[in-house]
PDB file of N, CA and C in Angstrom:
ATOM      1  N   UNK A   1     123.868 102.200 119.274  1.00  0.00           N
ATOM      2  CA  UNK A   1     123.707 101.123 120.229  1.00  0.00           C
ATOM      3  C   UNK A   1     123.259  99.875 119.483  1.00  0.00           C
ATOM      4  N   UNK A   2     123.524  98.657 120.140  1.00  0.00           N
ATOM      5  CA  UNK A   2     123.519  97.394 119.301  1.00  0.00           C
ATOM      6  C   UNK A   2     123.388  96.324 120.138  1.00  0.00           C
ATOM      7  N   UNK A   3     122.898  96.266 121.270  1.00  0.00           N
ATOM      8  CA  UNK A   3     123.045  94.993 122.283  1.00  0.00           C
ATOM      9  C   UNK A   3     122.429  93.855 121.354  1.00  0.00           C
ATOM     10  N   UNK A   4     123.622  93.095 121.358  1.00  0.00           N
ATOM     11  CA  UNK A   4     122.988  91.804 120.920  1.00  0.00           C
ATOM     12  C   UNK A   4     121.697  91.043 120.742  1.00  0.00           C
ATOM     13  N   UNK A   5     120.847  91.438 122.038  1.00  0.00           N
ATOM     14  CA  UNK A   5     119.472  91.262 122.053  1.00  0.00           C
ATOM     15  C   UNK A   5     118.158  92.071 121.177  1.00  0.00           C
ATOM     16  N   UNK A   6     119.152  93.020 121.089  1.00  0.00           N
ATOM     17  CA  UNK A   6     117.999  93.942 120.047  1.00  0.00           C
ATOM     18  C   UNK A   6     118.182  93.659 118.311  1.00  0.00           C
ATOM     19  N   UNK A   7     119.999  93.060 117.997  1.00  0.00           N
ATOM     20  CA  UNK A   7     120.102  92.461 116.740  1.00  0.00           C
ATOM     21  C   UNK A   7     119.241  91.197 116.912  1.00  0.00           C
ATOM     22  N   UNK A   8     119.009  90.082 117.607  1.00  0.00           N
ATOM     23  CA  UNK A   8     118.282  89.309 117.679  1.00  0.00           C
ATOM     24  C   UNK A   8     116.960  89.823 117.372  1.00  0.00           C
ATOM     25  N   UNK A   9     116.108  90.233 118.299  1.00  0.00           N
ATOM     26  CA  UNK A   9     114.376  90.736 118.010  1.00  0.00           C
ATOM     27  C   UNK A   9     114.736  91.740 116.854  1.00  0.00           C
ATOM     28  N   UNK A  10     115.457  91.943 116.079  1.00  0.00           N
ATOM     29  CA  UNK A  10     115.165  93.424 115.628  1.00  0.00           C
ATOM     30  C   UNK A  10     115.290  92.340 113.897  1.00  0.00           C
ATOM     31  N   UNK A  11     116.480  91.570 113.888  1.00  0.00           N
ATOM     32  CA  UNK A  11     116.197  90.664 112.618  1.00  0.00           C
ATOM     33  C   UNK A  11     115.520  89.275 112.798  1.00  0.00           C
ATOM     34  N   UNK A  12     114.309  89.156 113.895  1.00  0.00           N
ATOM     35  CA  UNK A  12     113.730  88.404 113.470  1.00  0.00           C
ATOM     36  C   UNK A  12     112.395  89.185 113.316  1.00  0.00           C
ATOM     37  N   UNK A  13     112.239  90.335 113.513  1.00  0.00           N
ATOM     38  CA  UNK A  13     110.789  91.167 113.040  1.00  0.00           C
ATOM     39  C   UNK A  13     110.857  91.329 111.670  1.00  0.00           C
ATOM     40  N   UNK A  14     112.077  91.728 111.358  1.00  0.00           N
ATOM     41  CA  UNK A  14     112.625  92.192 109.382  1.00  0.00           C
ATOM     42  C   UNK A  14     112.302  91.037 108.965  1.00  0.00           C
ATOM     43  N   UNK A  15     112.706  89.812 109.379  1.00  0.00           N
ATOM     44  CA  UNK A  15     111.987  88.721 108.716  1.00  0.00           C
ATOM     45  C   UNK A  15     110.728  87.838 108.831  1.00  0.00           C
ATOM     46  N   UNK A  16     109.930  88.990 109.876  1.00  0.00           N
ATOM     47  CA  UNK A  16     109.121  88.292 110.094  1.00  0.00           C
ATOM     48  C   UNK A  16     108.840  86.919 110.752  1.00  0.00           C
ATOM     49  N   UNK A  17     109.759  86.580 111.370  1.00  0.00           N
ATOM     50  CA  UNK A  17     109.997  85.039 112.292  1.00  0.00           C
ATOM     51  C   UNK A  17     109.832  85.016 113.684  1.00  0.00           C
ATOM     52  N   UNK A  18     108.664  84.765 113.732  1.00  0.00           N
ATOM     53  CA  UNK A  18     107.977  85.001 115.772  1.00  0.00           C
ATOM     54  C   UNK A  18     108.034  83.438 116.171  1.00  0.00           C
ATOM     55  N   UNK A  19     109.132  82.439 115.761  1.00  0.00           N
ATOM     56  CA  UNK A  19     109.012  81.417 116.627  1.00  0.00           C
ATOM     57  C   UNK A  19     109.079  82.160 117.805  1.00  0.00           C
ATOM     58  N   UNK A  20     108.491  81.354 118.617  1.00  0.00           N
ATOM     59  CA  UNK A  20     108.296  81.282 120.494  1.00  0.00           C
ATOM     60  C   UNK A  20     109.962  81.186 120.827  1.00  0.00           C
ATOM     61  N   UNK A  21     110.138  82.251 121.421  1.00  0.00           N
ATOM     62  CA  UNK A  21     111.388  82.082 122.410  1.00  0.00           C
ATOM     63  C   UNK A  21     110.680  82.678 123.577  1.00  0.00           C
ATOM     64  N   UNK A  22     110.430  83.822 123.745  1.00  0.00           N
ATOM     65  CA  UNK A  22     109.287  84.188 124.520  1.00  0.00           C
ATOM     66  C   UNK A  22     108.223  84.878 124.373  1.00  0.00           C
ATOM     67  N   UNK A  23     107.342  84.342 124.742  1.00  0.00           N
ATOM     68  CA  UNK A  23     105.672  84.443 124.093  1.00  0.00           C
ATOM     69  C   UNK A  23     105.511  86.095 124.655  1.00  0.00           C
ATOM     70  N   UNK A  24     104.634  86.678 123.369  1.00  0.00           N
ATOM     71  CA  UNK A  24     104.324  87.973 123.794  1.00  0.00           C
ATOM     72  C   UNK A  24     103.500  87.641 124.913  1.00  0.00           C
ATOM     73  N   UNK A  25     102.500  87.310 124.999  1.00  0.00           N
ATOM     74  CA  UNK A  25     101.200  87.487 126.092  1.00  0.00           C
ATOM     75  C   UNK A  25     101.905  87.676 127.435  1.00  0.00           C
ATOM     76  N   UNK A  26     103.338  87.145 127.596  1.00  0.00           N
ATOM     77  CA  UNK A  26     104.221  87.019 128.749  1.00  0.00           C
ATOM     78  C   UNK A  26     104.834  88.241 129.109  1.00  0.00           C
ATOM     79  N   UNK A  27     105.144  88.680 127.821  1.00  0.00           N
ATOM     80  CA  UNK A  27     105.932  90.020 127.619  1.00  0.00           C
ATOM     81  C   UNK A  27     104.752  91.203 128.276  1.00  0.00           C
ATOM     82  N   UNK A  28     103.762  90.930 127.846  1.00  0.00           N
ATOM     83  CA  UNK A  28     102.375  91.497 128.254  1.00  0.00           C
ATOM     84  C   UNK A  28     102.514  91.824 129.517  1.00  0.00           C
ATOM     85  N   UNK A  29     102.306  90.754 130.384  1.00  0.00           N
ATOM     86  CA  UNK A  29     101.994  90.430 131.561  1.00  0.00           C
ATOM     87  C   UNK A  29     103.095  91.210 132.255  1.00  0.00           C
ATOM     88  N   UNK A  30     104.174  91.242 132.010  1.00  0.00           N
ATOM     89  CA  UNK A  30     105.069  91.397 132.304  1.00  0.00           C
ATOM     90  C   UNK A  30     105.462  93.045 132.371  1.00  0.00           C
ATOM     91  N   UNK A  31     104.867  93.574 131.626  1.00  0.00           N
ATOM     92  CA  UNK A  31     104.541  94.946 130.945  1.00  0.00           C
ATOM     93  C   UNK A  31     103.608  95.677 131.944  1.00  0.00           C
ATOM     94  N   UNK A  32     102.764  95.030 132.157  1.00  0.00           N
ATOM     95  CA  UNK A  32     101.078  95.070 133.084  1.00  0.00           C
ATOM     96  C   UNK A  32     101.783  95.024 134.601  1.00  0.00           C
ATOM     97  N   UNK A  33     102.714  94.297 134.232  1.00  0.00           N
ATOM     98  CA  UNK A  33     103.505  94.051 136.428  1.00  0.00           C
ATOM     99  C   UNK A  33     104.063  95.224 136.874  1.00  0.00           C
ATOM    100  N   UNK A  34     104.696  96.035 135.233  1.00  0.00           N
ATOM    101  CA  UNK A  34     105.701  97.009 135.688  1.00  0.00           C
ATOM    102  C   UNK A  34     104.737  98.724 135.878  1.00  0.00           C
ATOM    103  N   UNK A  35     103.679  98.435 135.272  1.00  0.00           N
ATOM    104  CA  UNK A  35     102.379  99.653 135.148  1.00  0.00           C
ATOM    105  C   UNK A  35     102.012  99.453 136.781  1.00  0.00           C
ATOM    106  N   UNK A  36     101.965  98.399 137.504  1.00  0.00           N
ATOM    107  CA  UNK A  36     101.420  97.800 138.684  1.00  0.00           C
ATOM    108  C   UNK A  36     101.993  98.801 139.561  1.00  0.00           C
ATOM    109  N   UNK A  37     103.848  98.144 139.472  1.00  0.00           N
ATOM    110  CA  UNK A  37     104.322  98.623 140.360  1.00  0.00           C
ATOM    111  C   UNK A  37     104.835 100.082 140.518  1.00  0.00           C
ATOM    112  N   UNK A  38     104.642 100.577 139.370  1.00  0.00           N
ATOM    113  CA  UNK A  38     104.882 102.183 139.581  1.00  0.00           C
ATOM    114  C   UNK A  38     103.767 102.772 139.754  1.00  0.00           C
ATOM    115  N   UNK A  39     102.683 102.152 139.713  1.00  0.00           N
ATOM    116  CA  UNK A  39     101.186 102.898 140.141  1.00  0.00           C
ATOM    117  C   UNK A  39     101.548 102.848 141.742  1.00  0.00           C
ATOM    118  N   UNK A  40     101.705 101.187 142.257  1.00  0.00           N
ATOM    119  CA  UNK A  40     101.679 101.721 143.494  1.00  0.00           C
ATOM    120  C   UNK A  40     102.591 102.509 144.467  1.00  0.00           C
ATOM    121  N   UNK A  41     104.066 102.937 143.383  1.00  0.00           N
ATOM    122  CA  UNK A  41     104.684 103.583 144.194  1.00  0.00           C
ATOM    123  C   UNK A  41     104.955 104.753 143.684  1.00  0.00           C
ATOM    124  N   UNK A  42     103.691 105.027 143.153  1.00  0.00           N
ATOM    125  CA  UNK A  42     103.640 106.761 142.644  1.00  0.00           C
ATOM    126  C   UNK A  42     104.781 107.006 141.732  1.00  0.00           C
ATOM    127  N   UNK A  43     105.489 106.476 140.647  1.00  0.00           N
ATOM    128  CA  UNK A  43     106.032 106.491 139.654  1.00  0.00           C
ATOM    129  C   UNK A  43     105.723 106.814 138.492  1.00  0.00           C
ATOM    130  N   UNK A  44     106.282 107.462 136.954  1.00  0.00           N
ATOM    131  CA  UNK A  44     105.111 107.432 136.242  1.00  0.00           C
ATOM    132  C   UNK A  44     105.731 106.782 135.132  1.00  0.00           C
ATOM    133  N   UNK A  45     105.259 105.890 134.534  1.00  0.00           N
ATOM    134  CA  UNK A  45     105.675 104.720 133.555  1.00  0.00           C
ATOM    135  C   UNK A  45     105.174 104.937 131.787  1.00  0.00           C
ATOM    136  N   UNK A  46     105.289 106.005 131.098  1.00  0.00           N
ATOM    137  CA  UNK A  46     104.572 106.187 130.022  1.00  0.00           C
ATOM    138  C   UNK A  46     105.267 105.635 129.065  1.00  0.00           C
ATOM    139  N   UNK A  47     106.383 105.075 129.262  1.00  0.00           N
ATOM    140  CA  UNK A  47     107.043 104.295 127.938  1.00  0.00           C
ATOM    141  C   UNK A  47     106.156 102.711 128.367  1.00  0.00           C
ATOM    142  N   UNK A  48     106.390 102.194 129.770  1.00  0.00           N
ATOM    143  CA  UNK A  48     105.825 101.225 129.862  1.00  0.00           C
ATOM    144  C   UNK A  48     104.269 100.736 129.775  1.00  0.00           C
ATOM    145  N   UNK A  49     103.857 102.538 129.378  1.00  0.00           N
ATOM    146  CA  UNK A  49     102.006 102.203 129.172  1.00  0.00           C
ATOM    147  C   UNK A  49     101.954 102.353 127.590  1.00  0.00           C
ATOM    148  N   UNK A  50     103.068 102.861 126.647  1.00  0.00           N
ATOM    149  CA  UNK A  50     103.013 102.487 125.655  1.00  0.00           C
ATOM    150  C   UNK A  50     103.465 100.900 125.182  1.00  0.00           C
ATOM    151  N   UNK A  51     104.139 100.466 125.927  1.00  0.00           N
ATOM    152  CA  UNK A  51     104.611  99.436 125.429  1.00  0.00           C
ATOM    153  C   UNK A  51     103.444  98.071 125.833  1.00  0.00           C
ATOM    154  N   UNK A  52     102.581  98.419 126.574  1.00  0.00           N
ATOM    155  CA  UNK A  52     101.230  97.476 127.239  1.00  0.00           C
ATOM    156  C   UNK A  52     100.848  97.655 126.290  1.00  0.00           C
ATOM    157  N   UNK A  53      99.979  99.057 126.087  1.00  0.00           N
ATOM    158  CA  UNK A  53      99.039  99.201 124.550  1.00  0.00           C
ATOM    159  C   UNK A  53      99.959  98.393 123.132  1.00  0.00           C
ATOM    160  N   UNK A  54     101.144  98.109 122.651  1.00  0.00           N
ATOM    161  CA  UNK A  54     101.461  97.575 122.089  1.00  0.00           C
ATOM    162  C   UNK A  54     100.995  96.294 122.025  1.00  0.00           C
ATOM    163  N   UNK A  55     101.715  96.101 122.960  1.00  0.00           N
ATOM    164  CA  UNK A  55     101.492  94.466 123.207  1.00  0.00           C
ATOM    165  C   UNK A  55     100.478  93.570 123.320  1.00  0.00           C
ATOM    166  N   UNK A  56      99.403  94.685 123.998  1.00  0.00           N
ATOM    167  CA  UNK A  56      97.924  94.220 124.049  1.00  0.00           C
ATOM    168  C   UNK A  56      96.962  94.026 122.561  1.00  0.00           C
ATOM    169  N   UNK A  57      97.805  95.133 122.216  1.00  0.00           N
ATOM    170  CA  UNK A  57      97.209  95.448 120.506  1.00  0.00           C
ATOM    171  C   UNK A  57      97.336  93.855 119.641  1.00  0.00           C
ATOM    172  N   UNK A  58      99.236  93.554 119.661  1.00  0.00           N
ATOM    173  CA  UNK A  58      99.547  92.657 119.117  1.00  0.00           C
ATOM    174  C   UNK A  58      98.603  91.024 119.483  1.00  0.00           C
ATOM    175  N   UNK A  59      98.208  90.541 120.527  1.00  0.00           N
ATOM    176  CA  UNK A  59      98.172  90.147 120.762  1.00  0.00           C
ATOM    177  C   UNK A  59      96.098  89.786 120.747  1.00  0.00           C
ATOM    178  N   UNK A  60      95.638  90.806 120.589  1.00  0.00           N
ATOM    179  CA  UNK A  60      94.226  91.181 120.296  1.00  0.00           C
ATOM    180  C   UNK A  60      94.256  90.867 118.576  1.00  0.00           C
ATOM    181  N   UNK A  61      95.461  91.355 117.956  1.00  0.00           N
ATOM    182  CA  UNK A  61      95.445  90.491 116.549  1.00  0.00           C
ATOM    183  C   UNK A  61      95.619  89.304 116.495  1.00  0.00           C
ATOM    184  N   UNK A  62      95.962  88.208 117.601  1.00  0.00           N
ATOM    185  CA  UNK A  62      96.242  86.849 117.411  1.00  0.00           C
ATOM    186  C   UNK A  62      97.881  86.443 117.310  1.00  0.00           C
ATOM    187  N   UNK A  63      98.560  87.467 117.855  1.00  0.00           N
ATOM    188  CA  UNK A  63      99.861  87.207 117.833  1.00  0.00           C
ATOM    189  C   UNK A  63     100.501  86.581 119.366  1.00  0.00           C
ATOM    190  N   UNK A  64      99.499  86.532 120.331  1.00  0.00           N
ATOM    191  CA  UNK A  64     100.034  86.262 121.747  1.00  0.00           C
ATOM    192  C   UNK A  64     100.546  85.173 121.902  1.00  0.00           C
ATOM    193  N   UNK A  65     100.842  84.401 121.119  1.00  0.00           N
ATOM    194  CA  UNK A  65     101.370  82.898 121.231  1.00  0.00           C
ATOM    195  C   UNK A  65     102.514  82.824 120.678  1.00  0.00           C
ATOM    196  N   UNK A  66     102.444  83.836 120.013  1.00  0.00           N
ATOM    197  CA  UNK A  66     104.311  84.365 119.016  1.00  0.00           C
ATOM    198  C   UNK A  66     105.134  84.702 120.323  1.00  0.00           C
ATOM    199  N   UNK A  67     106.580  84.836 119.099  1.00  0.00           N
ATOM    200  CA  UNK A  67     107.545  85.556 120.346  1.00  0.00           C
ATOM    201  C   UNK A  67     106.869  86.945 120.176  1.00  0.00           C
ATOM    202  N   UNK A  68     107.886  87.633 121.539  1.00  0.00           N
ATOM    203  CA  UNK A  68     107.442  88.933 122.050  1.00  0.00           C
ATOM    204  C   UNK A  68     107.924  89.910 120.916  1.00  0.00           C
ATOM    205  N   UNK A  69     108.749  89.410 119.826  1.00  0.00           N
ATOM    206  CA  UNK A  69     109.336  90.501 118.683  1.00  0.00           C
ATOM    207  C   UNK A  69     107.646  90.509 117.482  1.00  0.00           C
ATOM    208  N   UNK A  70     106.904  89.691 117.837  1.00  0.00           N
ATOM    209  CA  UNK A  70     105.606  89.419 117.139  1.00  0.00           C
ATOM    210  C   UNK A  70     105.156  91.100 117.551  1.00  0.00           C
ATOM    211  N   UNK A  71     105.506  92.115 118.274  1.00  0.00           N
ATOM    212  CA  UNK A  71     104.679  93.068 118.657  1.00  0.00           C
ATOM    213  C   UNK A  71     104.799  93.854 117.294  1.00  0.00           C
ATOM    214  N   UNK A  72     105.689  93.548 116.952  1.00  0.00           N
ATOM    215  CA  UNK A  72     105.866  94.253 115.229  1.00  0.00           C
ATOM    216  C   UNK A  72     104.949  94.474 114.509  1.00  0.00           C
ATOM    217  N   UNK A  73     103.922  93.232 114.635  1.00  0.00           N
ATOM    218  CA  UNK A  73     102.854  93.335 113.898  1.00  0.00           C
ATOM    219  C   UNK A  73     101.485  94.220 114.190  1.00  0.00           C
ATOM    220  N   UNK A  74     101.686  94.828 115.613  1.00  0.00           N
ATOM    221  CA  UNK A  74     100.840  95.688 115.977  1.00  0.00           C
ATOM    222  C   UNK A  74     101.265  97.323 115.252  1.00  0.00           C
ATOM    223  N   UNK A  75     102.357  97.587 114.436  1.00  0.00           N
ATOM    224  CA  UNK A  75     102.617  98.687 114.099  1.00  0.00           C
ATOM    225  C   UNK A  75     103.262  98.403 112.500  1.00  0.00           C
ATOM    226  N   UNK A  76     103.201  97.149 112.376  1.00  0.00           N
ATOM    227  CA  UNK A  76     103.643  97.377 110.566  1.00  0.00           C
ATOM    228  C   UNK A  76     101.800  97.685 110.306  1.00  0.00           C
ATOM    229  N   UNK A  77     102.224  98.118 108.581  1.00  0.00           N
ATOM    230  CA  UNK A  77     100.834  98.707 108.276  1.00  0.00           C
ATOM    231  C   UNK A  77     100.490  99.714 108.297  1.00  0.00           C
ATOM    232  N   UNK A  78     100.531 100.233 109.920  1.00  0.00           N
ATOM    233  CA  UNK A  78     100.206 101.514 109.845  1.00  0.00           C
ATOM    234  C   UNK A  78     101.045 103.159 109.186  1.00  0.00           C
ATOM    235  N   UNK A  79     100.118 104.098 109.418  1.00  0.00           N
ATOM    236  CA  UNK A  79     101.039 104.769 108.212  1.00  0.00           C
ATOM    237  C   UNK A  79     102.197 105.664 109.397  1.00  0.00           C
ATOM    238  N   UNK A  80     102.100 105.660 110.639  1.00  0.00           N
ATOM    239  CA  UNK A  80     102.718 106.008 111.219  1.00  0.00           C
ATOM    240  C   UNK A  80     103.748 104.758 112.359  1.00  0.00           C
ATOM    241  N   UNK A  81     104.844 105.400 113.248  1.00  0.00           N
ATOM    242  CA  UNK A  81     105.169 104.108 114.367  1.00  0.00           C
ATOM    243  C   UNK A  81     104.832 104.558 115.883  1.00  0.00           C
ATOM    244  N   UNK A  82     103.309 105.308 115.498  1.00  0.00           N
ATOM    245  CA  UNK A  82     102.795 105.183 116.980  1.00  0.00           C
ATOM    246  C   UNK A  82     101.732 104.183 117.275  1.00  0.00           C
ATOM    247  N   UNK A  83     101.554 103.526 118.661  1.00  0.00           N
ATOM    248  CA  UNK A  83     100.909 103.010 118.630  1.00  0.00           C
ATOM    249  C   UNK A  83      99.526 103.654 118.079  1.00  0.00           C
ATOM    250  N   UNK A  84      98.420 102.622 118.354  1.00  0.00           N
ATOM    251  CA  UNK A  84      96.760 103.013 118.391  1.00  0.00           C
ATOM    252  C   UNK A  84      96.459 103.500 119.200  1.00  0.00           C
ATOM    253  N   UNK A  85      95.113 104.589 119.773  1.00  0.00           N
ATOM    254  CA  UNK A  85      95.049 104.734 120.313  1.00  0.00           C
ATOM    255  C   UNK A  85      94.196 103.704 121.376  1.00  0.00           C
ATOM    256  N   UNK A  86      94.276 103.652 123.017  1.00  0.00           N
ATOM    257  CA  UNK A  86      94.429 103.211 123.900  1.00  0.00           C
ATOM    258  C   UNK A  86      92.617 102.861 123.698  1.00  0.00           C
ATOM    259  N   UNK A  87      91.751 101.774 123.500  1.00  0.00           N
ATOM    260  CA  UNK A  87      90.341 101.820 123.675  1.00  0.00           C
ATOM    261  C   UNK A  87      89.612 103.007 124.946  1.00  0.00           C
TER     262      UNK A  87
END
């Protein structure tokens, strides 16, 4: 698979280039809406509660003003590609 959008975020993380197209903290929020709405309709969202803890992570490093491919930086480094665990 290759949607265009994922060659986009996927070679601007390899290069490290988080101009703002859309700001993580948004991506966040956005992340946080979708945890919302499957809480309240009894759904269960565990890709989308990993992808909060990502984002929250990234963004607790000072990346929330980057684009949303900035979440990269919450998992380069580490010696694995799971997130952290959840505080």
């Amino acid at each position: 698979m290759g949607p265009a959008y994922a060659q986009i975020k996927g070679k601007k993380m390899i290069e490290r280039d988080f101009a703002t197209s859309f700001p993580l903290y948004l991506a966040a929020k956005d992340a946080r809406l979708v945890l919302e709405a499957a809480d309240t309709t009894g759904h269960e969202a565990r890709l989308a509660e990993v992808i909060v803890r990502l984002y929250e992570q990234a963004d607790a490093q000072g990346n929330g003003e980057q684009d949303m491919s900035a979440v990269y930086e919450a998992i380069s480094g580490r010696d694995d590609d799971r997130p952290a665990a959840a505080p």
